[in-house]
Protein backbone atom coordinates (compact mmCIF):
# COMPACT_ATOMS: atom_id res chain seq x y z
CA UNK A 1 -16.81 -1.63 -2.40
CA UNK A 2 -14.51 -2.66 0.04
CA UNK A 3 -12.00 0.83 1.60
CA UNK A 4 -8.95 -0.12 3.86
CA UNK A 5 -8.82 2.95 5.98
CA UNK A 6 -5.08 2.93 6.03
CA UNK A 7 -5.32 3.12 1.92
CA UNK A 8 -7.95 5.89 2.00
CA UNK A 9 -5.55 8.15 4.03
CA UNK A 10 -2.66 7.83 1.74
CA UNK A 11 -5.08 10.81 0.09
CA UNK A 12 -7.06 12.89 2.42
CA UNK A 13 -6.10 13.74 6.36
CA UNK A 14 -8.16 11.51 8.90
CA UNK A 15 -7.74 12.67 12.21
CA UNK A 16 -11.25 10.78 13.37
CA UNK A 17 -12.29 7.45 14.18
CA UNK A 18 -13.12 4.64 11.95
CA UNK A 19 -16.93 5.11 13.40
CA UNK A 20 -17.40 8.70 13.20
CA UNK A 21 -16.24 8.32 9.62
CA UNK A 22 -18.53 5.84 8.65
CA UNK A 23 -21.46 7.91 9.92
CA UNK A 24 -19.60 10.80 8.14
CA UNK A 25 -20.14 9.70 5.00
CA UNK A 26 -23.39 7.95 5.35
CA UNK A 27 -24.72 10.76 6.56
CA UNK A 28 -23.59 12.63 3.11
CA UNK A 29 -24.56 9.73 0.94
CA UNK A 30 -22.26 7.83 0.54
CA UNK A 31 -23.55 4.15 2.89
CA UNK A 32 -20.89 2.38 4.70
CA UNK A 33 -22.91 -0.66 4.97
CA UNK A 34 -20.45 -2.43 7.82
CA UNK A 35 -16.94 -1.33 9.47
CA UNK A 36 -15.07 -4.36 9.18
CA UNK A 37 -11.93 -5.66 11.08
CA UNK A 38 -10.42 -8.69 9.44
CA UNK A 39 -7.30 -8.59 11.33
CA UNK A 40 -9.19 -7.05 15.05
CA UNK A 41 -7.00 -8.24 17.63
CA UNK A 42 -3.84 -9.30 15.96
CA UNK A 43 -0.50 -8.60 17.62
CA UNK A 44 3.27 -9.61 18.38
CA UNK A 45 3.93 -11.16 14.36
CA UNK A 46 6.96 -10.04 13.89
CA UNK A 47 9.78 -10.67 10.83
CA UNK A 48 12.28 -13.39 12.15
CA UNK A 49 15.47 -14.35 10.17
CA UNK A 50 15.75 -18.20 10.31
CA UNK A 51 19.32 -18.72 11.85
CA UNK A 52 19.46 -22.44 11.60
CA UNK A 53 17.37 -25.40 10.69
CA UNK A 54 18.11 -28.76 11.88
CA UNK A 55 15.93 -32.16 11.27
CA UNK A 56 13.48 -32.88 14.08
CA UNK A 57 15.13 -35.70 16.03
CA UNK A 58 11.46 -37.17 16.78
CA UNK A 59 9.64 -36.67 13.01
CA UNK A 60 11.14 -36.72 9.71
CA UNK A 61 8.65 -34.45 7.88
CA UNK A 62 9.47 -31.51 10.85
CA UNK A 63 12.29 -29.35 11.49
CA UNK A 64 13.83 -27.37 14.69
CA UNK A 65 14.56 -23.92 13.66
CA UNK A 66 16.16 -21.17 15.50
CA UNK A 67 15.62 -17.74 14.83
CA UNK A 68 16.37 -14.51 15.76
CA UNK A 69 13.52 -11.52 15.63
CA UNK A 70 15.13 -8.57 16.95
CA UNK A 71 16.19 -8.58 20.37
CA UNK A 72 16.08 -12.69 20.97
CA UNK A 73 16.40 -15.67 19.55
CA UNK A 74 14.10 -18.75 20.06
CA UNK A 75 13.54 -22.16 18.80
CA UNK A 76 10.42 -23.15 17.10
CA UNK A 77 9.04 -26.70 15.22
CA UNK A 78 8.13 -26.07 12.16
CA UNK A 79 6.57 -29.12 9.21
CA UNK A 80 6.62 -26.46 6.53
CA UNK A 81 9.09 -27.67 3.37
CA UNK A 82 9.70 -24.31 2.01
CA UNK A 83 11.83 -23.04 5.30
CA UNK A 84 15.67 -22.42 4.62
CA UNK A 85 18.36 -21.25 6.55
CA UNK A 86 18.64 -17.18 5.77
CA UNK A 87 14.97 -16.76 5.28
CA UNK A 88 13.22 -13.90 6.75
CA UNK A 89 9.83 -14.43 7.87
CA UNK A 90 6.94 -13.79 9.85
CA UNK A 91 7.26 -15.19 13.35
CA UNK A 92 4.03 -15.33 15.92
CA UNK A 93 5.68 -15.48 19.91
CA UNK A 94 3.89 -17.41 22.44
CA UNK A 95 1.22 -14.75 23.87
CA UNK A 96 0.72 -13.21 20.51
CA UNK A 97 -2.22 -13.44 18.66
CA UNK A 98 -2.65 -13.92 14.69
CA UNK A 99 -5.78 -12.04 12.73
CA UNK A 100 -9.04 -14.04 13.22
CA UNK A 101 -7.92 -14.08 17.02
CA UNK A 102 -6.01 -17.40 17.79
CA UNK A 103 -3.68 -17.02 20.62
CA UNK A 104 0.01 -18.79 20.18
CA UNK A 105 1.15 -20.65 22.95
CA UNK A 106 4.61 -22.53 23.75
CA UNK A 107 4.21 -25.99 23.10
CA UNK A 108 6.16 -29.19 23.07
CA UNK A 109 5.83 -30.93 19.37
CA UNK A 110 7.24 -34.74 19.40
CA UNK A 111 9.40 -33.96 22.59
CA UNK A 112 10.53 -30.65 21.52
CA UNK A 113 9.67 -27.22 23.01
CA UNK A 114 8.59 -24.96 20.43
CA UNK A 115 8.34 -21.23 21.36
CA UNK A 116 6.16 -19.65 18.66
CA UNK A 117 5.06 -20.63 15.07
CA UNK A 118 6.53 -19.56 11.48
CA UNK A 119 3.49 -18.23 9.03
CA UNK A 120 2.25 -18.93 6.07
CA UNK A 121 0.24 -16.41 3.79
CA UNK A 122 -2.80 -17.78 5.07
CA UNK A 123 -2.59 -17.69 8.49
CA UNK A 124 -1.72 -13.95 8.19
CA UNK A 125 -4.59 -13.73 6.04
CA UNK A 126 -2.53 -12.29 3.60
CA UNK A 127 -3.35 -14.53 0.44
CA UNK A 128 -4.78 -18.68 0.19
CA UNK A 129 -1.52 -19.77 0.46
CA UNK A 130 -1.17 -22.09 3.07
CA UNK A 131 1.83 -24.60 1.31
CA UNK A 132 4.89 -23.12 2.92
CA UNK A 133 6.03 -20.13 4.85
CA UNK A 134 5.77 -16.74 3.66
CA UNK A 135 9.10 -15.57 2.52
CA UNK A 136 9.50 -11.61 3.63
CA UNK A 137 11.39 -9.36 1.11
CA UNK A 138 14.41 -7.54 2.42
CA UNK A 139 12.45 -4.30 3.15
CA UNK A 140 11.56 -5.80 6.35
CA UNK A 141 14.23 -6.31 9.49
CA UNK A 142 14.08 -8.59 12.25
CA UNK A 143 11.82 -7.21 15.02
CA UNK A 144 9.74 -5.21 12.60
CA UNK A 145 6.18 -5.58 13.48
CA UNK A 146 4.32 -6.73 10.61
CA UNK A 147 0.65 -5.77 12.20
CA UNK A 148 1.67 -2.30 12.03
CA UNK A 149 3.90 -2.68 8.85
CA UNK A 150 1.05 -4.14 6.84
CA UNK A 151 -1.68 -2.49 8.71
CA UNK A 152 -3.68 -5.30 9.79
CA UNK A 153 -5.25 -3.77 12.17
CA UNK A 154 -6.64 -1.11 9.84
CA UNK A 155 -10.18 -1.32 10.06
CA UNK A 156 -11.98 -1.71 6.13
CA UNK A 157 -15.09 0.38 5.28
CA UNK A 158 -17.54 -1.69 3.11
CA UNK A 159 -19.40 0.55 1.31
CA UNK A 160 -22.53 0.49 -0.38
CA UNK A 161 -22.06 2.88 -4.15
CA UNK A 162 -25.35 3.77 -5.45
CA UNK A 163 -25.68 4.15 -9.64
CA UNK A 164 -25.33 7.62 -9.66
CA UNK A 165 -21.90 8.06 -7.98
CA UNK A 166 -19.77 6.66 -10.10
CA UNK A 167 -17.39 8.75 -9.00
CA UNK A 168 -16.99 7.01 -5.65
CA UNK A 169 -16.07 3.74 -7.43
CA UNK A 170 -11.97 4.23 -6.17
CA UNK A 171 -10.21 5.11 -3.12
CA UNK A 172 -9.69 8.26 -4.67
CA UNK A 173 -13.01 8.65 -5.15
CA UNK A 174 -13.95 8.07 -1.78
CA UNK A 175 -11.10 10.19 -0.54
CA UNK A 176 -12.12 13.44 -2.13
CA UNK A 177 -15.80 12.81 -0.30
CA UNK A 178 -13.71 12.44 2.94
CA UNK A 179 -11.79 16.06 1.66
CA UNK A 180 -15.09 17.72 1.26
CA UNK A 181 -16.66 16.73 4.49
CA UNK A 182 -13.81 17.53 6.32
CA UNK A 183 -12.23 20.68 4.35
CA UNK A 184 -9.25 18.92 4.28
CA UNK A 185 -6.94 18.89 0.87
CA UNK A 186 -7.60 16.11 -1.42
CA UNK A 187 -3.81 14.51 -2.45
CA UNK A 188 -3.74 12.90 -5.97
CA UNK A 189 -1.59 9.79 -6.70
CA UNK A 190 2.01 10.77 -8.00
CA UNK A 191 4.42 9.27 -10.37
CA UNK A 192 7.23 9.48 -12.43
CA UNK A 193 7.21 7.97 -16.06
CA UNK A 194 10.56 7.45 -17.40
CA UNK A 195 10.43 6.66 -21.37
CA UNK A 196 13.11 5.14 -23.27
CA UNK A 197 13.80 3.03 -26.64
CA UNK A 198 11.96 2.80 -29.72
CA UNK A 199 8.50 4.75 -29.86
CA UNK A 200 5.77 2.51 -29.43
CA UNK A 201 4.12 2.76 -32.63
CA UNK A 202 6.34 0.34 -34.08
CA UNK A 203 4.83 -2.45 -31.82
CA UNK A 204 1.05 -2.07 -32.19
CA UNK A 205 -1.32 0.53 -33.00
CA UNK A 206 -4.57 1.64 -31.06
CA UNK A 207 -7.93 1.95 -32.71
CA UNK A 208 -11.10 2.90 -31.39
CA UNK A 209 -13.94 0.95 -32.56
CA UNK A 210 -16.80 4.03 -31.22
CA UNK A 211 -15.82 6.80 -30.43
CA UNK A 212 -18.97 7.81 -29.09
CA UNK A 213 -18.60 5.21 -26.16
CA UNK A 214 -15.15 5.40 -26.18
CA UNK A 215 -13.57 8.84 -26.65
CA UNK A 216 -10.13 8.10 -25.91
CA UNK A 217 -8.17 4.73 -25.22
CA UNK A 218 -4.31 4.67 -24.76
CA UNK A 219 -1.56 1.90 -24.63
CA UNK A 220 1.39 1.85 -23.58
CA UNK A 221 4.38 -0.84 -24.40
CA UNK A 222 6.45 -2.46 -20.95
CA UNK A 223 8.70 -4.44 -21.71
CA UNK A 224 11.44 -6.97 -19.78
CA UNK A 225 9.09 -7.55 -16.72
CA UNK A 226 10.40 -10.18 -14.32
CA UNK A 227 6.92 -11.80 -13.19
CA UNK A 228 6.99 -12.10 -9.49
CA UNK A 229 4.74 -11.54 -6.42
CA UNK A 230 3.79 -8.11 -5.65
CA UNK A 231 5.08 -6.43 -2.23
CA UNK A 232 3.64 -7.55 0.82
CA UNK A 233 1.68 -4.68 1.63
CA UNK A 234 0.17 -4.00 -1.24
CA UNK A 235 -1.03 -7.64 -1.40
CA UNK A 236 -2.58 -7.54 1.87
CA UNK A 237 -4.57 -4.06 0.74
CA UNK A 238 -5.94 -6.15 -2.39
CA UNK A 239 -6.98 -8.70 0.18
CA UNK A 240 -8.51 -6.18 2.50
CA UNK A 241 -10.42 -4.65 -1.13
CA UNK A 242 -11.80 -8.44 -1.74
CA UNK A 243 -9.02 -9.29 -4.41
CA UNK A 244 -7.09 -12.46 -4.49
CA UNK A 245 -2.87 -11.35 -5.36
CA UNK A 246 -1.64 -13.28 -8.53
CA UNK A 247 1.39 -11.58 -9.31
CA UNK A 248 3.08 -8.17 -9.49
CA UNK A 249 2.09 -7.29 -13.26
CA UNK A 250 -1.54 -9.03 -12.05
CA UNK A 251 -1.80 -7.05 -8.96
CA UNK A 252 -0.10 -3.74 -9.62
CA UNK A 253 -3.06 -3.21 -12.29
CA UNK A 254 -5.68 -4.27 -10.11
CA UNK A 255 -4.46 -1.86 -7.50
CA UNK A 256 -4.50 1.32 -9.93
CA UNK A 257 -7.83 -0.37 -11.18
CA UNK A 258 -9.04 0.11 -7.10
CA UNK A 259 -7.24 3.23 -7.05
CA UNK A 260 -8.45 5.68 -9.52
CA UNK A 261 -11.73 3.99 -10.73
CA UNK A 262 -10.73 2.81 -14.22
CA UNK A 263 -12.25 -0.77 -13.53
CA UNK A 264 -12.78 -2.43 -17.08
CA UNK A 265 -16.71 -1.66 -17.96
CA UNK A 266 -18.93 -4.61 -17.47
CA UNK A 267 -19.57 -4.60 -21.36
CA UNK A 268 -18.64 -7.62 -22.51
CA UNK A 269 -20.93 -7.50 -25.53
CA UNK A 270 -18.98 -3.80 -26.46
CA UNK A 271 -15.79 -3.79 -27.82
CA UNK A 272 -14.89 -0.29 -27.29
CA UNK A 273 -11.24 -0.22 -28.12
CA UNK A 274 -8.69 -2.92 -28.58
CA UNK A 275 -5.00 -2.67 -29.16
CA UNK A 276 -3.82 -4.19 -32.53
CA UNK A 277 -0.48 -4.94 -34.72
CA UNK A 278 0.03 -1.78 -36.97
CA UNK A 279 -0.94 -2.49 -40.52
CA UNK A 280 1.63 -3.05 -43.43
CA UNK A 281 3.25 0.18 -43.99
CA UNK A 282 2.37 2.02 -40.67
CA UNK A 283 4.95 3.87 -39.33
């Protein structure tokens, strides 16, 4: 089980290292097998707002862009088909370096001097996708460091969860181990639930199938979603947990999944509860 650091202390106080927590918790029982550091050395991405965007005099598949990141503007060659004047996006400065450790350098592309590189997904290591470049929401500014913003440089612990502690199978989890060993308070996941239109039971109807394996199982109707990709950072803290990001709906329930240890039971021979129409004359 795979525990961004930077997730972990959204729930328990962690004034040590990444190392002396690691031996922390092996020491209790709890293995961290490795401390890994998927984005170790990455620095200088920053979110750029794409000013301009002019064809490349020299190729006809590349464009000039100029953008602005804060306190400059530059000009950078970019091949990527996606890139539109207004965008925001990540930008990588000559001298900066992008997770995995490559260092950007100026360079002159077909006769043109390009200072820096736009991103895609992949190259931030953020998701597989590697077809355009990544398209920053509006909760980012230009200059904003994304390294820090996303917390790529968050170290991950990769722990090893023996059968007997299934209660360490979530951050949570995990985080109340860190509370114990520390004596620091434990701070559960808040939220608000805001109901509204016709109650549920009209829809469907829950029924559970044993209720000796399956005490309780609850359902709850959502309706209107607008499918679309989840936020940035909580994508990258999927990707840091060894998930792939689909989609918001995909990804929002993988991340509560992660969170609090409700991961669907490997079972698939069980069928413990299932959610079905309401029969003729239910309520």
């Amino acid at each position: 089980m795979k525990v961004p650091l930077s997730w972990l202390k959204d729930y328990v106080e962690i004034s040590m290292g990444a190392e002396e927590l690691a031996d922390l918790l092996t020491g209790s029982g709890t293995e961290v097998a490795a401390l890994l550091r998927p984005g170790e050395g990455a620095k200088g991405i920053l979110a750029a707002r794409v000013l301009d965007v002019r064809p490349h005099p020299g190729a006809d598949r590349l464009s000039l862009c100029e953008v602005e990141w804060g306190s400059g503007r530059d000009v950078v060659v970019c091949g990527a088909p996606n890139v539109v004047k207004g965008m925001l996006a990540p930008l990588v400065r000559p001298g900066s370096v992008l997770p995995g450790g490559m260092k950007v350098r100026e360079a002159r592309i077909r006769g043109e001097l390009s200072r820096g590189m736009l991103c895609s997904g992949a190259e931030l290591g953020l998701n597989d996708d590697a077809s355009g470049i990544l398209e920053l929401g509006e909760e980012f500014a230009p200059g904003d460091d994304l390294v820090e913003a996303l917390g790529m440089a968050e170290p991950v612990l990769d722990l090893e969860i023996t059968p007997n502690r299934p209660d360490c199978l979530s951050v949570v989890g995990i985080a109340r181990e860190v509370a114990v060993l520390t004596g620091q308070a434990l701070r559960q996941p808040s939220f608000r639930l805001r109901e509204e239109g016709d109650p549920a039971e009209e829809e469907f109807a829950v029924e559970i199938l044993d209720p000796d394996l399956c005490p309780r199982y609850v359902a709850r109707l959502i309706e209107m979603v607008d499918i679309r990709p989840a936020p940035l950072w909580m994508q990258y803290r999927l990707k840091l947990a060894g998930l792939r990001p689909i989609s918001n709906v995909v990804d929002i329930t993988n991340y509560v999944m992660l969170e609090t240890g409700q991961q669907r039971p490997r079972l698939p021979q069980l069928a413990l509860g299932s959610v079905q129409p309401p029969s003729a004359g239910a309520p």
